[in-house]
N, C-alpha and C. Protein backbone atom coordinates (compact mmCIF):
# COMPACT_ATOMS: atom_id res chain seq x y z
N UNK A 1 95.12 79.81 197.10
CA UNK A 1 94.90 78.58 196.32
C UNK A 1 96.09 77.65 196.51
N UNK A 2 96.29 76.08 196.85
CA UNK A 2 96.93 75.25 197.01
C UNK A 2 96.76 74.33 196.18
N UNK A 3 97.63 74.43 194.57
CA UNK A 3 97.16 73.33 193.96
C UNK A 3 98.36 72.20 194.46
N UNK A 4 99.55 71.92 195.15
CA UNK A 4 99.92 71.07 195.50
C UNK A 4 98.96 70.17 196.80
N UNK A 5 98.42 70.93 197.48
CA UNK A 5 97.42 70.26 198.15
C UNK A 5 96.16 69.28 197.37
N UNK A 6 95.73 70.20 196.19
CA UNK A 6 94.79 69.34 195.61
C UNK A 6 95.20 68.11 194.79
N UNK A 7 96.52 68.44 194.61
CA UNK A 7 96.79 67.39 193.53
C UNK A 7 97.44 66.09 194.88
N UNK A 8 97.94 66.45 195.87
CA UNK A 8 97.82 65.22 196.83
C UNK A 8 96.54 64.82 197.39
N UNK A 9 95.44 65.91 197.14
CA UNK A 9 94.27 64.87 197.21
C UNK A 9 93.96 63.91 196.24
N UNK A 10 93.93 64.39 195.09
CA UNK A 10 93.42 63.47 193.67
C UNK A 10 94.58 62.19 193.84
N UNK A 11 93.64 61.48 193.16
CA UNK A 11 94.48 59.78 193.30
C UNK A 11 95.57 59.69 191.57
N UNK A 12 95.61 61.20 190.96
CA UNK A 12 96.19 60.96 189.60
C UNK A 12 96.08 62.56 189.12
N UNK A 13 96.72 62.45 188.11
CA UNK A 13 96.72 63.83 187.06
C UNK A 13 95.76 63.25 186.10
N UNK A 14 95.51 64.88 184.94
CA UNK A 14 94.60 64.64 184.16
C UNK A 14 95.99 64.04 182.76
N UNK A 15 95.07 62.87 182.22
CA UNK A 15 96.10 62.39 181.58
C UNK A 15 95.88 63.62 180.36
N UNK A 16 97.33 63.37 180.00
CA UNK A 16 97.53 64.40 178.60
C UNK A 16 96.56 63.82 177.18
N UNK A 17 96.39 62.73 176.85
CA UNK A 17 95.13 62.47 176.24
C UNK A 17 93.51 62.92 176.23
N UNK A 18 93.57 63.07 177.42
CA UNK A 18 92.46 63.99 177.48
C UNK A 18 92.15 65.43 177.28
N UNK A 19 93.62 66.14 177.70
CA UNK A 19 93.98 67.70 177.43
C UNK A 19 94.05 67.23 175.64
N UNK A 20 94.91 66.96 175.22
CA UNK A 20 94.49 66.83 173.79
C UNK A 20 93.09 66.43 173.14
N UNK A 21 92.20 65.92 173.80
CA UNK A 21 90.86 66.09 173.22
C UNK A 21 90.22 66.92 173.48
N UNK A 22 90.54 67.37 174.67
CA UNK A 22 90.00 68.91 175.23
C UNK A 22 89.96 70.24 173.75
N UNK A 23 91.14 70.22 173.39
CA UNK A 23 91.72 70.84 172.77
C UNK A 23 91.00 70.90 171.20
N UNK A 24 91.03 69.68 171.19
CA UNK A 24 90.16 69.32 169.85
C UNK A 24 88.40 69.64 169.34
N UNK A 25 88.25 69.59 170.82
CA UNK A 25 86.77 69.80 171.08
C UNK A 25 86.59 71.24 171.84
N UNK A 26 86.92 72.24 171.55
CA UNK A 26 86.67 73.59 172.32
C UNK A 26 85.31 73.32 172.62
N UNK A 27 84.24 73.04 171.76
CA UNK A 27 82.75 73.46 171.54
C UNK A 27 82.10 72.40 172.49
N UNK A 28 82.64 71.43 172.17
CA UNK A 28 82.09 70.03 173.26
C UNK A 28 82.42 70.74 174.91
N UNK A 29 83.22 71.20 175.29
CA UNK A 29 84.36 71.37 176.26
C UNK A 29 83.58 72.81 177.23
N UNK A 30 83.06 73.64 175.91
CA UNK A 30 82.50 74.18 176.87
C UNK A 30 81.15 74.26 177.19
N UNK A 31 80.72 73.60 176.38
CA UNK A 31 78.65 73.27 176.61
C UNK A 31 78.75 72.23 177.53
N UNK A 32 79.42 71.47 177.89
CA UNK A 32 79.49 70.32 178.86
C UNK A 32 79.88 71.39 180.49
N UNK A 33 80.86 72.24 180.18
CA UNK A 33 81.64 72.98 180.71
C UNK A 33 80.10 73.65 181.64
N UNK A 34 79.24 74.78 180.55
CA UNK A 34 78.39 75.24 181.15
C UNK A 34 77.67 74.16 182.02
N UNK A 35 76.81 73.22 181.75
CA UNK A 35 76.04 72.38 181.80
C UNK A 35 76.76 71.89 183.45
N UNK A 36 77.97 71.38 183.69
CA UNK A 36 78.66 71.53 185.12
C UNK A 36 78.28 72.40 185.57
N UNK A 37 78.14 73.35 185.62
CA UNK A 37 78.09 74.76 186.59
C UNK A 37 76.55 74.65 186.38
N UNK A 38 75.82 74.18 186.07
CA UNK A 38 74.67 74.32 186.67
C UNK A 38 74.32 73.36 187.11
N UNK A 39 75.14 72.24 186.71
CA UNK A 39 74.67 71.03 188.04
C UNK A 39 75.05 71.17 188.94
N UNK A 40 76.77 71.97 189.24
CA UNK A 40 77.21 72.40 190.55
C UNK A 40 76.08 72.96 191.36
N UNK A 41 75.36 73.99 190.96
CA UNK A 41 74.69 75.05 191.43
C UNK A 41 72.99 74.08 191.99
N UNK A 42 72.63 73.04 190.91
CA UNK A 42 71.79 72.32 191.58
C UNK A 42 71.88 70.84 192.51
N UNK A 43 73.91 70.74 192.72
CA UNK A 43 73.87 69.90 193.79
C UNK A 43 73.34 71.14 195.31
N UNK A 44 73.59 71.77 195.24
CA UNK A 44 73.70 73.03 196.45
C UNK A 44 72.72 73.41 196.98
N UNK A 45 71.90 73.24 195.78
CA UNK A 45 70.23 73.86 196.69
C UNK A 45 69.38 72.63 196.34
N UNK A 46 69.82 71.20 196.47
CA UNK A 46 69.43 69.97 196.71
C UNK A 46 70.29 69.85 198.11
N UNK A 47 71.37 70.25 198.57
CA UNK A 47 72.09 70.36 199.30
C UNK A 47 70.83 70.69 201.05
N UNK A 48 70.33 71.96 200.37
CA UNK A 48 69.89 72.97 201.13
C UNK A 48 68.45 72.47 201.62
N UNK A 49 67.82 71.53 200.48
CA UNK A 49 66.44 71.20 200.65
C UNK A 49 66.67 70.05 201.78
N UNK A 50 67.78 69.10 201.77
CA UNK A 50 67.78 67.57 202.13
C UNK A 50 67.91 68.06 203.79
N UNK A 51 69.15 69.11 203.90
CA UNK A 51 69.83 69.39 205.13
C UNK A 51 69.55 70.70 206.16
N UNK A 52 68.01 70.75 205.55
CA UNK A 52 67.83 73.03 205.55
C UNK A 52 67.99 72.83 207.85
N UNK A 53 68.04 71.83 208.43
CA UNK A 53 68.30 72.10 209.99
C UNK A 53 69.60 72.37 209.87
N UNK A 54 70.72 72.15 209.14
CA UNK A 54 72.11 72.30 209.50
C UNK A 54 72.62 74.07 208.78
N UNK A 55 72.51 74.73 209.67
CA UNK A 55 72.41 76.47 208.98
C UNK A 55 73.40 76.15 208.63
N UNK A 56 74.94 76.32 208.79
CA UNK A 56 76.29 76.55 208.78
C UNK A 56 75.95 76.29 206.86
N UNK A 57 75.73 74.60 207.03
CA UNK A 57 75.66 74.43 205.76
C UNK A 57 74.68 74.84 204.62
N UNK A 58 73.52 75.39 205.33
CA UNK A 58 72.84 75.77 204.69
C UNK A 58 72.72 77.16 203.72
N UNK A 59 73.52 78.15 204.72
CA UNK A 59 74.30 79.18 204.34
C UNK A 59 75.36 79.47 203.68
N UNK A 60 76.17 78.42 203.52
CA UNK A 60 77.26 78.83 202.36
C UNK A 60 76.53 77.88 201.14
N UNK A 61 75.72 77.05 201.76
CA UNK A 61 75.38 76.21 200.13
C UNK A 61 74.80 77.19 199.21
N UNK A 62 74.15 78.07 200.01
CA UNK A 62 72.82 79.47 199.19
C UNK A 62 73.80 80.06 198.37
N UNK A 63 75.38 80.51 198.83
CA UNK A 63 76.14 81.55 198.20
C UNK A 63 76.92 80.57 197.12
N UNK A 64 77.05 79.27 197.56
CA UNK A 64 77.95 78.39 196.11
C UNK A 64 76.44 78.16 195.07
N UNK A 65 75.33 78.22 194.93
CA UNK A 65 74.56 77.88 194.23
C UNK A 65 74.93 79.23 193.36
N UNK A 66 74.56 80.71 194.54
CA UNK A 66 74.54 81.66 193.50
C UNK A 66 76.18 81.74 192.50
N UNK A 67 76.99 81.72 193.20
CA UNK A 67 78.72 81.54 192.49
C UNK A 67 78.47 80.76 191.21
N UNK A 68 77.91 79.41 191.32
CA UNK A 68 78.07 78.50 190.09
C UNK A 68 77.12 78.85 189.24
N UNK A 69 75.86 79.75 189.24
CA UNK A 69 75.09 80.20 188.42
C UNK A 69 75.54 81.16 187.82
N UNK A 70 76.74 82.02 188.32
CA UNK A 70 77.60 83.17 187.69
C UNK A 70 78.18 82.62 186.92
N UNK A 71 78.58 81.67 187.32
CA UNK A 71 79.61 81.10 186.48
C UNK A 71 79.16 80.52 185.33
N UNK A 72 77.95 79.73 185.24
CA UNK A 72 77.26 79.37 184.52
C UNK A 72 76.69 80.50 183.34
N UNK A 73 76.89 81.52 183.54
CA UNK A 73 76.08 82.57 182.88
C UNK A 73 77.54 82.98 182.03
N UNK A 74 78.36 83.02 182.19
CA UNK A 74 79.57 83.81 181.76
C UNK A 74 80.48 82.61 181.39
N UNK A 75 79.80 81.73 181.08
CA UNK A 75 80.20 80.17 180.39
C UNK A 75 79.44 80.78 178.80
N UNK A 76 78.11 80.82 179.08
CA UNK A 76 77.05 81.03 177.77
C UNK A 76 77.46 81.97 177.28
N UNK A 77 78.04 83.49 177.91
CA UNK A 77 78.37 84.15 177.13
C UNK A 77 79.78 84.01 176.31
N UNK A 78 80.56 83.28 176.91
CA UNK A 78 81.85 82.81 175.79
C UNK A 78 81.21 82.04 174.82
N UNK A 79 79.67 80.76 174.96
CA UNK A 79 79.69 80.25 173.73
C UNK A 79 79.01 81.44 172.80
N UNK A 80 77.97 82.48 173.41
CA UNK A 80 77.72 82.99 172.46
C UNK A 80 78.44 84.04 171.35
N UNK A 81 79.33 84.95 171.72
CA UNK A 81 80.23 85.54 171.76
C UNK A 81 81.52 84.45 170.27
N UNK A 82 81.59 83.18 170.75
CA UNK A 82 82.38 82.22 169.90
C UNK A 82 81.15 81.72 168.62
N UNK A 83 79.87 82.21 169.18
CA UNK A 83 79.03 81.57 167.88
C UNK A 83 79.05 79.99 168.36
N UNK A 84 79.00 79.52 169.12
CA UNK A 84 79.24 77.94 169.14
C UNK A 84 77.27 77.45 169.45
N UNK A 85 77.02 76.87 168.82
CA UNK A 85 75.47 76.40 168.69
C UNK A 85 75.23 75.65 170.57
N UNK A 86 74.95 75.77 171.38
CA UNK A 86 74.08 75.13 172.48
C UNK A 86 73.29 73.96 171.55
N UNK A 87 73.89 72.76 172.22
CA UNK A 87 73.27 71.66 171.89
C UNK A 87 72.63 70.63 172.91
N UNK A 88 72.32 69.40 172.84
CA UNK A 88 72.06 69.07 174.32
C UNK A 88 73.32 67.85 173.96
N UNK A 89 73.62 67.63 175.27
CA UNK A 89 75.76 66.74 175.38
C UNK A 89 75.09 66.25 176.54
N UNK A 90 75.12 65.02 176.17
CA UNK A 90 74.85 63.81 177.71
C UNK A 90 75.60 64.09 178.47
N UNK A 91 75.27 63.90 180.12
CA UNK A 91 76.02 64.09 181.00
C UNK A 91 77.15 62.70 180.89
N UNK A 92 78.58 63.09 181.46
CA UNK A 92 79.51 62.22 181.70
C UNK A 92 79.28 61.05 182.85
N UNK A 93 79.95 59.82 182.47
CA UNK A 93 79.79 58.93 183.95
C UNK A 93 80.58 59.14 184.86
N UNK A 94 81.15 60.52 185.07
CA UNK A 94 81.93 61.04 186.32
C UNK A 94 80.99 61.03 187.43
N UNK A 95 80.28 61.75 187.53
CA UNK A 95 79.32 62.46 188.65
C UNK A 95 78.73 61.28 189.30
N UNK A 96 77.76 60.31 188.20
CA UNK A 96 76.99 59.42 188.24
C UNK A 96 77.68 58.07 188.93
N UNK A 97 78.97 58.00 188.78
CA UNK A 97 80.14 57.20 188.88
C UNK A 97 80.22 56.98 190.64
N UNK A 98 80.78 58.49 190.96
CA UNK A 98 81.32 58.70 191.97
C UNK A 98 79.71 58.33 192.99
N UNK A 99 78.79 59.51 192.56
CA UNK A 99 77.46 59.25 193.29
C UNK A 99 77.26 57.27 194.03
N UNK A 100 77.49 56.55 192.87
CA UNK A 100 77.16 55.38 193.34
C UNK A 100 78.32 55.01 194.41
N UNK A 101 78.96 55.25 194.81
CA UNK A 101 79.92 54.85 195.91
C UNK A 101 78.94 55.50 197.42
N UNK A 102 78.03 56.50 197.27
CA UNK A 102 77.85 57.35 198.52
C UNK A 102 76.91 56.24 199.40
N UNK A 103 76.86 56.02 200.60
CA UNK A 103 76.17 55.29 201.45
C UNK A 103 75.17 55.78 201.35
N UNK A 104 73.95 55.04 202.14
CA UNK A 104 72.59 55.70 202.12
C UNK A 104 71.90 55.60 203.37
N UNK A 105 72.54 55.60 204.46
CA UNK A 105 72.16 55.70 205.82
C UNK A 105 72.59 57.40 206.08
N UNK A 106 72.09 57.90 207.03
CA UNK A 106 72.74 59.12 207.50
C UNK A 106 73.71 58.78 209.07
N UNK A 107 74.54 59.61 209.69
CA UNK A 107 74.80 60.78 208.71
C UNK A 107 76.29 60.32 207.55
N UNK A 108 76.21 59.34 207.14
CA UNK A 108 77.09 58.28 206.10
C UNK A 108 77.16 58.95 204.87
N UNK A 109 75.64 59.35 204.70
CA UNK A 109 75.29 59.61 203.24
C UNK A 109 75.95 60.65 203.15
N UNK A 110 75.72 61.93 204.24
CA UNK A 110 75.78 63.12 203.80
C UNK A 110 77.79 63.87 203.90
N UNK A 111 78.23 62.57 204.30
CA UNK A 111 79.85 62.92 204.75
C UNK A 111 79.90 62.57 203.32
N UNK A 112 80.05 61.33 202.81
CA UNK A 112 80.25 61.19 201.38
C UNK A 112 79.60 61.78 200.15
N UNK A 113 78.32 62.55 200.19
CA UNK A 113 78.25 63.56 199.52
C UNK A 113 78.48 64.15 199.32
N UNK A 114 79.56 65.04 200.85
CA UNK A 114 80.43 66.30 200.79
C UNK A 114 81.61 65.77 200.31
N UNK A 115 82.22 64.46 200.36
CA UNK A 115 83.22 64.32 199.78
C UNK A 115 83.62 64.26 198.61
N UNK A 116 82.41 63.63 198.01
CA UNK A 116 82.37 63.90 196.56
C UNK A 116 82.08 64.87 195.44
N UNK A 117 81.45 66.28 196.72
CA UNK A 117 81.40 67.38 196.32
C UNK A 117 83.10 68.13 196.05
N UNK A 118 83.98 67.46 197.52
CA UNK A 118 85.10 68.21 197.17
C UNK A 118 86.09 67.33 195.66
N UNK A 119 85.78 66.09 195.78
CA UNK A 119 86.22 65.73 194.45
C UNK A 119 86.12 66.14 192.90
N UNK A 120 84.55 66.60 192.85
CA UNK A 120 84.57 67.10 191.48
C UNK A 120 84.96 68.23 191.87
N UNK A 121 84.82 69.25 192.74
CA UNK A 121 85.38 70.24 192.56
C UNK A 121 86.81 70.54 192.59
N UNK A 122 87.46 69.45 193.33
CA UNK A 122 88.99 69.22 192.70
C UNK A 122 89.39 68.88 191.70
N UNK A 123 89.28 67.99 191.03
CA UNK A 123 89.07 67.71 189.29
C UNK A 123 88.94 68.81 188.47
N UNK A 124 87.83 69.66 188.90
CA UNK A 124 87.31 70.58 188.11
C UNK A 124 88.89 71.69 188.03
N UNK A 125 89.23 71.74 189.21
CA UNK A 125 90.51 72.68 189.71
C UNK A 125 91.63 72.11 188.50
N UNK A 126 91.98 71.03 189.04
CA UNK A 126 93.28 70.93 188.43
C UNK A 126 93.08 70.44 186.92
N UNK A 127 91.59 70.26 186.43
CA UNK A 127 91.34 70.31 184.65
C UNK A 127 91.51 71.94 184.06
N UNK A 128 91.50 72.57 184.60
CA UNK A 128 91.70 73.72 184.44
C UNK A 128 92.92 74.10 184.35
N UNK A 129 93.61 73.73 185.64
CA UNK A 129 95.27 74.43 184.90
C UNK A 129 96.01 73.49 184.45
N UNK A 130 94.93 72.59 183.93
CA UNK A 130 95.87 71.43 183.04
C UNK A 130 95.71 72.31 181.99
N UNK A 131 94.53 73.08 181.31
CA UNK A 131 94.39 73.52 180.11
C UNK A 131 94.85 74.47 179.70
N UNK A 132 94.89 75.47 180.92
CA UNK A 132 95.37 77.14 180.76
C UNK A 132 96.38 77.24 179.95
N UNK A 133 97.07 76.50 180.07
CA UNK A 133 98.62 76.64 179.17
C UNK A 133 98.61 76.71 177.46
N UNK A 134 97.43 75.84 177.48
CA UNK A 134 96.91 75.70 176.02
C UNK A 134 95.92 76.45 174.92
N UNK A 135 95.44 77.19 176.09
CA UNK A 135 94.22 77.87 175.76
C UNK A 135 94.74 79.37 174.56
N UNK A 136 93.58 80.01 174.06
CA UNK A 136 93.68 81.44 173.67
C UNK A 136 93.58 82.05 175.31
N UNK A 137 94.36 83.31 174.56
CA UNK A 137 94.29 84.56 175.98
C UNK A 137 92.93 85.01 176.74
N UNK A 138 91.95 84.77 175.71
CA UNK A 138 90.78 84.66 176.57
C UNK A 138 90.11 83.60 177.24
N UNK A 139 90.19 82.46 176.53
CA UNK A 139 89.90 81.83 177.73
C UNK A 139 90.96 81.38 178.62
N UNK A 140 91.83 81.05 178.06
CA UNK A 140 92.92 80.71 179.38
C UNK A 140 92.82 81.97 180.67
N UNK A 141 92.47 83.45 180.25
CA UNK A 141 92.65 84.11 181.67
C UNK A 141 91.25 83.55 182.37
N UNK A 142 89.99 83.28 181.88
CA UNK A 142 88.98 82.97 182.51
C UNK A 142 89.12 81.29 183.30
N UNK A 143 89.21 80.60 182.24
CA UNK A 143 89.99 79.40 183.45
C UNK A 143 90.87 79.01 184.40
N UNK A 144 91.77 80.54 183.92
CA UNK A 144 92.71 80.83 185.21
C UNK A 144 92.03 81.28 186.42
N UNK A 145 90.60 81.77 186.41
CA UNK A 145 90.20 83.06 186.98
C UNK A 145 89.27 81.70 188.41
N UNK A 146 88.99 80.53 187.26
CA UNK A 146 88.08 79.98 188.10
C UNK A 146 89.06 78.97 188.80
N UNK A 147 90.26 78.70 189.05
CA UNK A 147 90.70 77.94 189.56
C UNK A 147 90.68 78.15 191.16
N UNK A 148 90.57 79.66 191.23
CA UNK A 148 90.68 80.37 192.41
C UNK A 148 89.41 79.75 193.35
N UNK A 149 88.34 79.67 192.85
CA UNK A 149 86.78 79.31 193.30
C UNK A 149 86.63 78.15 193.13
N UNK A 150 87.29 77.13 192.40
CA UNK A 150 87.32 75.74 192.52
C UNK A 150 87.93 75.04 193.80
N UNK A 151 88.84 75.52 193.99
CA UNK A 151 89.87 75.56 194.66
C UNK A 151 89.57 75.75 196.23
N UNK A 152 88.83 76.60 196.16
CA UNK A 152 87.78 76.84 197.55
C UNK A 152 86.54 76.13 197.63
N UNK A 153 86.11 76.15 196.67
CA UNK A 153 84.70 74.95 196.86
C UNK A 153 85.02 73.51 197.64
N UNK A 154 86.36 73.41 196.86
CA UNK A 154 87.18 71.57 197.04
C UNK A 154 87.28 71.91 198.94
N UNK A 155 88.12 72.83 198.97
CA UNK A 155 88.29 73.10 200.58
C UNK A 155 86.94 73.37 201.57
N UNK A 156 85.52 73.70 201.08
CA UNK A 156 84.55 74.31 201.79
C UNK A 156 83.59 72.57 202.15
N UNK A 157 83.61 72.05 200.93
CA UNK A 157 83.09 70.92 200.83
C UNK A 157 83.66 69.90 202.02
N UNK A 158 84.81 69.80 201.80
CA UNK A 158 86.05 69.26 202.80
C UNK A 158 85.94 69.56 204.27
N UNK A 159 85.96 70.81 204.27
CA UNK A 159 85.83 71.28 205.74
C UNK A 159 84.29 70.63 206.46
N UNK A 160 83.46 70.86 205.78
CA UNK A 160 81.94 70.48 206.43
C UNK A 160 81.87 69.16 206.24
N UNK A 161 82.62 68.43 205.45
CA UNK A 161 82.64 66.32 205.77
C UNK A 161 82.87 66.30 207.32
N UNK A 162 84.57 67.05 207.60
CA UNK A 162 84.94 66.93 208.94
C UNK A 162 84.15 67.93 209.88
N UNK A 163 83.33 68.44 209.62
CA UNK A 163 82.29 69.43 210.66
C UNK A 163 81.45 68.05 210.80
N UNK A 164 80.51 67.33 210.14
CA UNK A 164 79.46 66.53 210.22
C UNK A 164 80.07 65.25 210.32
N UNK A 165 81.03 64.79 210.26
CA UNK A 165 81.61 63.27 210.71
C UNK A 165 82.71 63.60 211.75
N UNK A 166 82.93 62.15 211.76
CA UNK A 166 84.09 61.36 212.58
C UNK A 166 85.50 61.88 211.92
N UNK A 167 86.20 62.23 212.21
CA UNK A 167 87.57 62.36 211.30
C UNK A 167 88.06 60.92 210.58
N UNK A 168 87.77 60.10 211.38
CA UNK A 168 88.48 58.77 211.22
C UNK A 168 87.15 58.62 209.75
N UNK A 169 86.02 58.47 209.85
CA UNK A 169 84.95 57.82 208.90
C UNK A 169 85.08 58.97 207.91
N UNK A 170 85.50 60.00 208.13
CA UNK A 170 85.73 61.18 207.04
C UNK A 170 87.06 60.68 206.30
N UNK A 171 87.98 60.47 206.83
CA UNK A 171 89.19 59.46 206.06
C UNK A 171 89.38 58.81 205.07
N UNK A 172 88.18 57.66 205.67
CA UNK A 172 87.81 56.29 205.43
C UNK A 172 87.30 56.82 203.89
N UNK A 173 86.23 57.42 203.72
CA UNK A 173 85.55 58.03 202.74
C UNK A 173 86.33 58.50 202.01
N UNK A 174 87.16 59.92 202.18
CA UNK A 174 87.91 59.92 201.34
C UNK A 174 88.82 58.87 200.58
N UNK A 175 89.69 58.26 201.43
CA UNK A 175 90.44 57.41 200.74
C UNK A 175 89.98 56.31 199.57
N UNK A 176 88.57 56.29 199.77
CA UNK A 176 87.73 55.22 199.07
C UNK A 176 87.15 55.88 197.70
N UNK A 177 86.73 56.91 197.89
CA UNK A 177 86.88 57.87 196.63
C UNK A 177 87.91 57.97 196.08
N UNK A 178 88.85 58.40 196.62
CA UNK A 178 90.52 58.80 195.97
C UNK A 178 90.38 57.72 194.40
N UNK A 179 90.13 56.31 195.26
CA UNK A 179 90.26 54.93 194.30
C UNK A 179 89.53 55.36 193.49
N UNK A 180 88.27 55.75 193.33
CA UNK A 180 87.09 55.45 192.80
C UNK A 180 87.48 56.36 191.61
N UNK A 181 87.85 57.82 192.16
CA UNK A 181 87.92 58.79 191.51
C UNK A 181 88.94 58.87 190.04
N UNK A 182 89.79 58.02 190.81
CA UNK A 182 91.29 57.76 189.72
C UNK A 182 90.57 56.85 188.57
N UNK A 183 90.08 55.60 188.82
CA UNK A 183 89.53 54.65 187.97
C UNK A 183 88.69 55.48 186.91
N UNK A 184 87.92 56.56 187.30
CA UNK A 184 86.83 57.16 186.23
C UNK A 184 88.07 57.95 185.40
N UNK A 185 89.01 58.59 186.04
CA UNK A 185 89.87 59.66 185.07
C UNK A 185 90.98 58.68 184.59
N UNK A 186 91.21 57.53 184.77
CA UNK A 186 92.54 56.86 183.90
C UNK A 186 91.77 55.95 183.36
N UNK A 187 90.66 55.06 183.46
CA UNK A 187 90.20 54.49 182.41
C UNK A 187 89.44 54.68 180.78
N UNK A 188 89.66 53.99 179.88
CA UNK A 188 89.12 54.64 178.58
C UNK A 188 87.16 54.85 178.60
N UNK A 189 86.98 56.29 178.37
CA UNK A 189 85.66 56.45 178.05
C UNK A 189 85.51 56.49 176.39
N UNK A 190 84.29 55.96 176.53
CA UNK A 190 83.93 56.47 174.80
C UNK A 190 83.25 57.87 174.53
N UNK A 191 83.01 58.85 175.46
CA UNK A 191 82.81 60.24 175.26
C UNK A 191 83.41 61.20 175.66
N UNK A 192 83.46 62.35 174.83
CA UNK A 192 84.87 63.11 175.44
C UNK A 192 83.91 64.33 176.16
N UNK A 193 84.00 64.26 177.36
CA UNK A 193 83.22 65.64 178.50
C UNK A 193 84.30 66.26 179.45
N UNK A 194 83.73 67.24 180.13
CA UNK A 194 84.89 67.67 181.32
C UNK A 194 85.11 66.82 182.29
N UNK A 195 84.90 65.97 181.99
CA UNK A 195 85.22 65.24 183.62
C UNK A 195 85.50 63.55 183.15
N UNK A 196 85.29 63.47 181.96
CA UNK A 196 85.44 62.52 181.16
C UNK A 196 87.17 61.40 181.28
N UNK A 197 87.16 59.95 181.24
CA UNK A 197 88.49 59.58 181.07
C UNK A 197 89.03 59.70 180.25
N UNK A 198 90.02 58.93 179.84
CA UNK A 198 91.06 58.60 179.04
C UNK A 198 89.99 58.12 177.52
N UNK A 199 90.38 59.33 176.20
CA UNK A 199 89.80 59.03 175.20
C UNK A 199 89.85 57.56 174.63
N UNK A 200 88.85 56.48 174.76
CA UNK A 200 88.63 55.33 174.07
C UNK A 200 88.79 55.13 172.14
C-alpha cells in the first residue's frame, strides 16, 4: 500500500471538518458507508456488461464486484451488531459530480470512467486513514483493514486507463479530474456522506 502515492494523486486532503462530522455521525457514516460498497460492486458489473470484449478487464471487474459485496456484507454486520436502524441516505454529489466530467465518445468514455473509478477509490483510501485514528478499536482495525483493498482498486483502475488509452490522453484525464475532484471535497456541501465536502 502507497498512501504517499495516493495522496500525490488526490488534488487535497480530507479537510478536518469533515473528519469531525464523520465522527459525529457514526450512523450516517456507515449506512452511506455500506450503500458505497454496493455501488462500488455495481459500477463493476456495469463495467462488465458495457466492455464484456475486453477479458483482461472483464476478469478482474468479476473479482472487484465480488470484493465490494464482501465488503458490503461486513459493513451491515457492524450496523447490525451496533443496533444502528438501516435507513434510506441519498446518495452524495461526489460520484454524480465526478461522472459528469466523463466524455461520451469511446474509447474517451471508458479511460475516464476508469479514472474516476481510481478516484473514488482513492478518496475512499485516504477517508479512511483520515479516520482510523479516531475510531473505537473495532472499527478503526476494520477501516484499517480496508485501506489495503482501496488502495489496490485506486492502482487496478489506473493501470487499465493506461492499458486502454494514450498515456498522454490518460494524463490529460487525470489531471482534469484531480481539479474536479478537489472542488467536490473542499467546497461546502449541505449533506454530510462519505464522500461528501466541507460541512455547510
Amino acid at each position: 500500500m502507497n498512501l504517499p502515492e495516493i495522496h500525490a494523486f488526490l488534488g487535497c486532503r480530507t479537510p478536518d471538518a469533515w473528519v469531525a462530522m464523520a465522527l459525529q455521525h457514526q450512523d450516517i457514516l456507515l449506512i452511506d458507508h455500506k450503500n458505497c460498497e454496493f455501488k462500488a460492486a455495481s459500477t463493476a458489473l456495469s463495467l462488465i456488461a458495457k466492455y464484456n470484449q475486453r477479458l483482461d478487464l472483464v476478469n478482474y471487474m468479476s473479482r472487484l464486484a465480488r470484493e465490494e459485496l464482501v465488503h458490503h456484507e461486513q459493513v451491515l454486520r457492524i450496523l447490525k451488531k451496533r443496533k444502528v436502524e438501516v435507513r434510506p441516505v441519498s446518495a452524495s454529489r461526489y460520484a454524480s459530480g465526478l461522472r459528469a466530467g466523463v466524455r461520451t465518445s469511446e474509447p474517451h468514455k471508458l479511460i475516464d470512467t476508469l479514472v474516476v473509478g481510481a478516484y473514488i477509490e482513492a478518496r475512499s483510501c485516504e477517508r479512511f486513514e483520515a479516520l482510523v485514528p479516531h475510531l473505537d478499536p473495532e472499527l478503526a482495525k476494520f477501516y484499517a483493514g480496508l485501506l489495503q483493498s482501496e488502495s489496490r482498486h485506486y492502482q487496478n483502475y489506473l493501470k487499465f486507463a493506461y492499458q486502454f488509452g494514450e498515456p498522454a490522453d490518460v494524463e490529460r484525464s487525470v489531471e482534469r479530474f484531480r481539479e474536479l475532484e478537489r472542488e467536490l471535497i473542499e467546497s461546502p456541501d449541505a449533506e454530510f456522506r462519505f464522500h461528501s465536502g466541507v460541512p455547510a
